[in-house]
Protein backbone atom coordinates (compact mmCIF):
# COMPACT_ATOMS: atom_id res chain seq x y z
CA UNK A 1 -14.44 -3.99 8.10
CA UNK A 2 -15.66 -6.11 4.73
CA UNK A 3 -18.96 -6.51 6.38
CA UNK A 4 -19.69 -2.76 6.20
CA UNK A 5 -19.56 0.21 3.71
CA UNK A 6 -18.82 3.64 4.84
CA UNK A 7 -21.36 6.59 3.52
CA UNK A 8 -19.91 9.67 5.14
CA UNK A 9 -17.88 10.69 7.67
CA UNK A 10 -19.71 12.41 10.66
CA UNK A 11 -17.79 13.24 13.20
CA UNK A 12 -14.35 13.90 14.51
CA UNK A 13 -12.67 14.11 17.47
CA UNK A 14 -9.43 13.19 19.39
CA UNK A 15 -11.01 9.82 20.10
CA UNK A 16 -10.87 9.30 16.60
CA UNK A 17 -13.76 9.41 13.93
CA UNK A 18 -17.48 8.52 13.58
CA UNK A 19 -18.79 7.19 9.89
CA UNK A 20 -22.25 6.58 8.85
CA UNK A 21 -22.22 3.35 7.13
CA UNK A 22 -23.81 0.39 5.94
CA UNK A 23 -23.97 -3.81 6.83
CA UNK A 24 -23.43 -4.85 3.10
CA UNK A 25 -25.57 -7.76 3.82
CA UNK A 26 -28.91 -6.22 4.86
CA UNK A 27 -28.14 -2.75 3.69
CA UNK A 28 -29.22 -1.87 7.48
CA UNK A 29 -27.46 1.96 8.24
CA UNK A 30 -25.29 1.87 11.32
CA UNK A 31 -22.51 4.09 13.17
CA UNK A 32 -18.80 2.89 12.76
CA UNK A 33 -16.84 4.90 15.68
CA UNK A 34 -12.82 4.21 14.78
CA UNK A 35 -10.95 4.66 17.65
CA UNK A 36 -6.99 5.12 17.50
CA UNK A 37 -4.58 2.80 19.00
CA UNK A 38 -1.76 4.81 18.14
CA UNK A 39 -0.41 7.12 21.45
CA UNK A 40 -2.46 5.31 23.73
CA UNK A 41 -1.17 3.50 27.01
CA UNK A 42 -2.12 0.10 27.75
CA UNK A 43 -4.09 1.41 30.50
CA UNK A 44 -6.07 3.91 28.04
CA UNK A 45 -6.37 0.43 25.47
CA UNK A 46 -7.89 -1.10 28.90
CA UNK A 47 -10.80 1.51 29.51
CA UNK A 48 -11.82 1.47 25.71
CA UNK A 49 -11.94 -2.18 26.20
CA UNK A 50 -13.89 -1.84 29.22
CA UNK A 51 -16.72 0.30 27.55
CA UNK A 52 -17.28 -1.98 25.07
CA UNK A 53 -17.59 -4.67 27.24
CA UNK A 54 -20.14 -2.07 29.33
CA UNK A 55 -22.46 -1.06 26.39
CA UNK A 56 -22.38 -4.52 24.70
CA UNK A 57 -24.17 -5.71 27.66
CA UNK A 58 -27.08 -2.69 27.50
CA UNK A 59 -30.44 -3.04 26.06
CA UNK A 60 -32.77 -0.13 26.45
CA UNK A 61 -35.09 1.94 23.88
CA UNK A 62 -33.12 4.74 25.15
CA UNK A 63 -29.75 3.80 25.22
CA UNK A 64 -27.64 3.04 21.74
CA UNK A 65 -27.40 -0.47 21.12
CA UNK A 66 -23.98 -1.64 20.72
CA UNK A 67 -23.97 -3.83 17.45
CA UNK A 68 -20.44 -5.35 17.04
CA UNK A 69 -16.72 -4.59 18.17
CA UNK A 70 -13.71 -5.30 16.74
CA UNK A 71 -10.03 -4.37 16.65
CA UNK A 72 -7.69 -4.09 13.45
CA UNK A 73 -4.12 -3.35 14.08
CA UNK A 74 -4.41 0.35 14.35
CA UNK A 75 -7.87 0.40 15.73
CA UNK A 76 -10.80 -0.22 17.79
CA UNK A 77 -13.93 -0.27 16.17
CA UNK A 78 -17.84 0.17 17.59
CA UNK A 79 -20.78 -0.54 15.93
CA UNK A 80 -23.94 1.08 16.72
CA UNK A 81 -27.33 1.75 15.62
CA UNK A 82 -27.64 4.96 13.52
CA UNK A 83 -29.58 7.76 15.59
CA UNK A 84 -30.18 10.86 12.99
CA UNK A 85 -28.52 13.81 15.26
CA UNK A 86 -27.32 14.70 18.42
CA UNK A 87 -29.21 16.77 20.63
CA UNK A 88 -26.13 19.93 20.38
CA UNK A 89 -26.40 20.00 17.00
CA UNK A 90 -30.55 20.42 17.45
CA UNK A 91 -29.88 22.74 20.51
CA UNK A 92 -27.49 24.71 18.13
CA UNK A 93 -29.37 24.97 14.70
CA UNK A 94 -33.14 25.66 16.75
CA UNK A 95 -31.81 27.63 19.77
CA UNK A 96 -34.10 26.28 21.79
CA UNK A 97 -36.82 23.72 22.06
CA UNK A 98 -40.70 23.49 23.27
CA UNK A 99 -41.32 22.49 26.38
CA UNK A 100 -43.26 19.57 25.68
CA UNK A 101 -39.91 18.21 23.44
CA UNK A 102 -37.77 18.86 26.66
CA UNK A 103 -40.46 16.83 28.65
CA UNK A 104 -40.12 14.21 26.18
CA UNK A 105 -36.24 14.56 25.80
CA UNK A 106 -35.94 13.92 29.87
CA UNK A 107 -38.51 11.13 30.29
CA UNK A 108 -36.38 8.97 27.49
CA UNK A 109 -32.95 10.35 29.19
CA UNK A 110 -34.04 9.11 33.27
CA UNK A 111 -35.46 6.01 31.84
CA UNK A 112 -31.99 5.01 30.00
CA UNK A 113 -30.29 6.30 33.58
CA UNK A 114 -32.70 4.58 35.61
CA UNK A 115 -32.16 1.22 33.59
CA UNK A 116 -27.67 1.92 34.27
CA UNK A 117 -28.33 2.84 37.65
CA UNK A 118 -30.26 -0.68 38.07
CA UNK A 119 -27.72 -2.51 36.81
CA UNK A 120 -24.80 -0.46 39.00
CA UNK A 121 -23.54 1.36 35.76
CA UNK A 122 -22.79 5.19 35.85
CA UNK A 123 -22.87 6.84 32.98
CA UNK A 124 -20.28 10.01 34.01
CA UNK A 125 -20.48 12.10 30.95
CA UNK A 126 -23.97 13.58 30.11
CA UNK A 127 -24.31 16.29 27.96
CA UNK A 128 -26.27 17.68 24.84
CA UNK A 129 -23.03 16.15 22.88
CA UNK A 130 -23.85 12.14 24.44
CA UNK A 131 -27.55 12.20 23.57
CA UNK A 132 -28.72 11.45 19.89
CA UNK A 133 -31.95 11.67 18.56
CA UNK A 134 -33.95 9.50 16.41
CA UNK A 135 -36.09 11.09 13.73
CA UNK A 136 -39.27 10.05 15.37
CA UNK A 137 -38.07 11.81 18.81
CA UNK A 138 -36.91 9.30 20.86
CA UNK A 139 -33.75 10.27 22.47
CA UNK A 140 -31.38 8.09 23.13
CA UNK A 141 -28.05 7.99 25.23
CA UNK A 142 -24.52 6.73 23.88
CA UNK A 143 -20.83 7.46 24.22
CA UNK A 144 -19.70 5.10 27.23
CA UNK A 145 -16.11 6.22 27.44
CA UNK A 146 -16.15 7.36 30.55
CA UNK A 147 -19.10 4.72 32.43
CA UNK A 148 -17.86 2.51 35.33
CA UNK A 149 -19.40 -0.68 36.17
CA UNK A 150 -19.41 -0.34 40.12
CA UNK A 151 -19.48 -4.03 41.79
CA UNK A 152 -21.80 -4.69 44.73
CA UNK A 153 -18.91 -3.80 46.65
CA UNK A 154 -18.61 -0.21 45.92
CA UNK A 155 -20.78 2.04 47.16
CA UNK A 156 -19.11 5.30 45.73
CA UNK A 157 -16.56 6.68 43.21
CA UNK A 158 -13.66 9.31 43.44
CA UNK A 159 -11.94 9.38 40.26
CA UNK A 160 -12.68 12.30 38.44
CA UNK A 161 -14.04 11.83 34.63
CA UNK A 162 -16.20 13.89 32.66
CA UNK A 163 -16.49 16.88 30.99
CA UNK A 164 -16.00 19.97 33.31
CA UNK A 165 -19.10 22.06 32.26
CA UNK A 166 -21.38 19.21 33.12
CA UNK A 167 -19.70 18.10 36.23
CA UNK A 168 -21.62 17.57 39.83
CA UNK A 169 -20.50 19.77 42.22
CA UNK A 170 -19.27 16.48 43.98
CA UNK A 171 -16.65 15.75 41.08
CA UNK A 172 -15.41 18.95 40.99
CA UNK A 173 -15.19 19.44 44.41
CA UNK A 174 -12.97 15.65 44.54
CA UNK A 175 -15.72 14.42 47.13
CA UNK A 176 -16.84 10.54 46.68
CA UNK A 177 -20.09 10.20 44.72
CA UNK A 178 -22.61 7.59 43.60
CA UNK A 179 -25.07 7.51 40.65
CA UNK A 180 -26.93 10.58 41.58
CA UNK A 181 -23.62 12.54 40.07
CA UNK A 182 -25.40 11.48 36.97
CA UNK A 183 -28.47 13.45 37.55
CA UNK A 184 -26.81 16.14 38.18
């Protein structure tokens, strides 16, 4: 953590916290996401493992680049590239946005699935809350807490992850699916 300086805190949740900050050598502004150790299982330890090891290996205009990892005692850490606000905090402030943003705000969002689905990753968790925005518009996906790397071997899932409300039908319904339960 002595290679970065934390500005603000900017989000919270029972994943742990989110901090704007700093790399103290190029004064470049990145994301810090702290994740707790404490109360997890091993096996929890092994799937926040797992999606660092996923995003590390990502890079895509529309897709947060993974900067570093790390792990103190009590924590894992992610670095990312700073995006200036998620798309529910737009959605919730504006109400609503133009249809030419929206157009914009899907091409960015297939071309950052098509690029997972390419490389056998599923995403499993998109929603307003996983996509952040840039100040010049681009839109860009993150939070791989949920993703599965799928080997050439497997052709479809069954484990059920995600958030309810944005569920396929498929998921909720405990039927196997593939990467079109992203699009859904």
């Amino acid at each position: 953590m002595d290679k970065y300086e934390v500005l603000a805190l900017i989000g919270e949740g029972s994943f742990g916290r989110v901090y704007k900050a700093k790399i103290l050598t190029s004064d470049k502004i990145i994301a810090l996401k702290a994740i707790r150790k404490c109360g997890r299982t091993e096996k929890e330890l092994r799937s926040l493992r797992q999606e660092c090891e996923i995003q590390r290996n990502l890079n895509h205009p529309n897709i947060i680049e993974m900067l570093d990892s790390f792990e103190t005692d009590t924590e894992i850490v992610v670095v990312t590239e700073y995006a200036d606000k998620g798309l529910h905090e737009i959605l919730s402030t504006e109400g609503y946005l133009s249809e030419e943003r929206v157009q914009k705000i899907v091409c960015d969002l297939l071309s950052a699935l098509y690029y997972l689905h390419s490389r056998r990753v599923l995403h499993r968790d998109l929603k307003p809350q996983n996509v952040l925005m840039e100040a010049s518009g681009v839109a860009k996906l993150c939070d791989f807490g949920f993703a599965r790397n799928m080997t050439t071997g497997t052709h479809v899932l069954t484990s059920i992850k995600g958030t309810p409300l944005y569920m396929a039908p498929e998921l909720i319904e405990e039927h196997p699916y593939d990467h079109t339960a992203d699009l859904w």
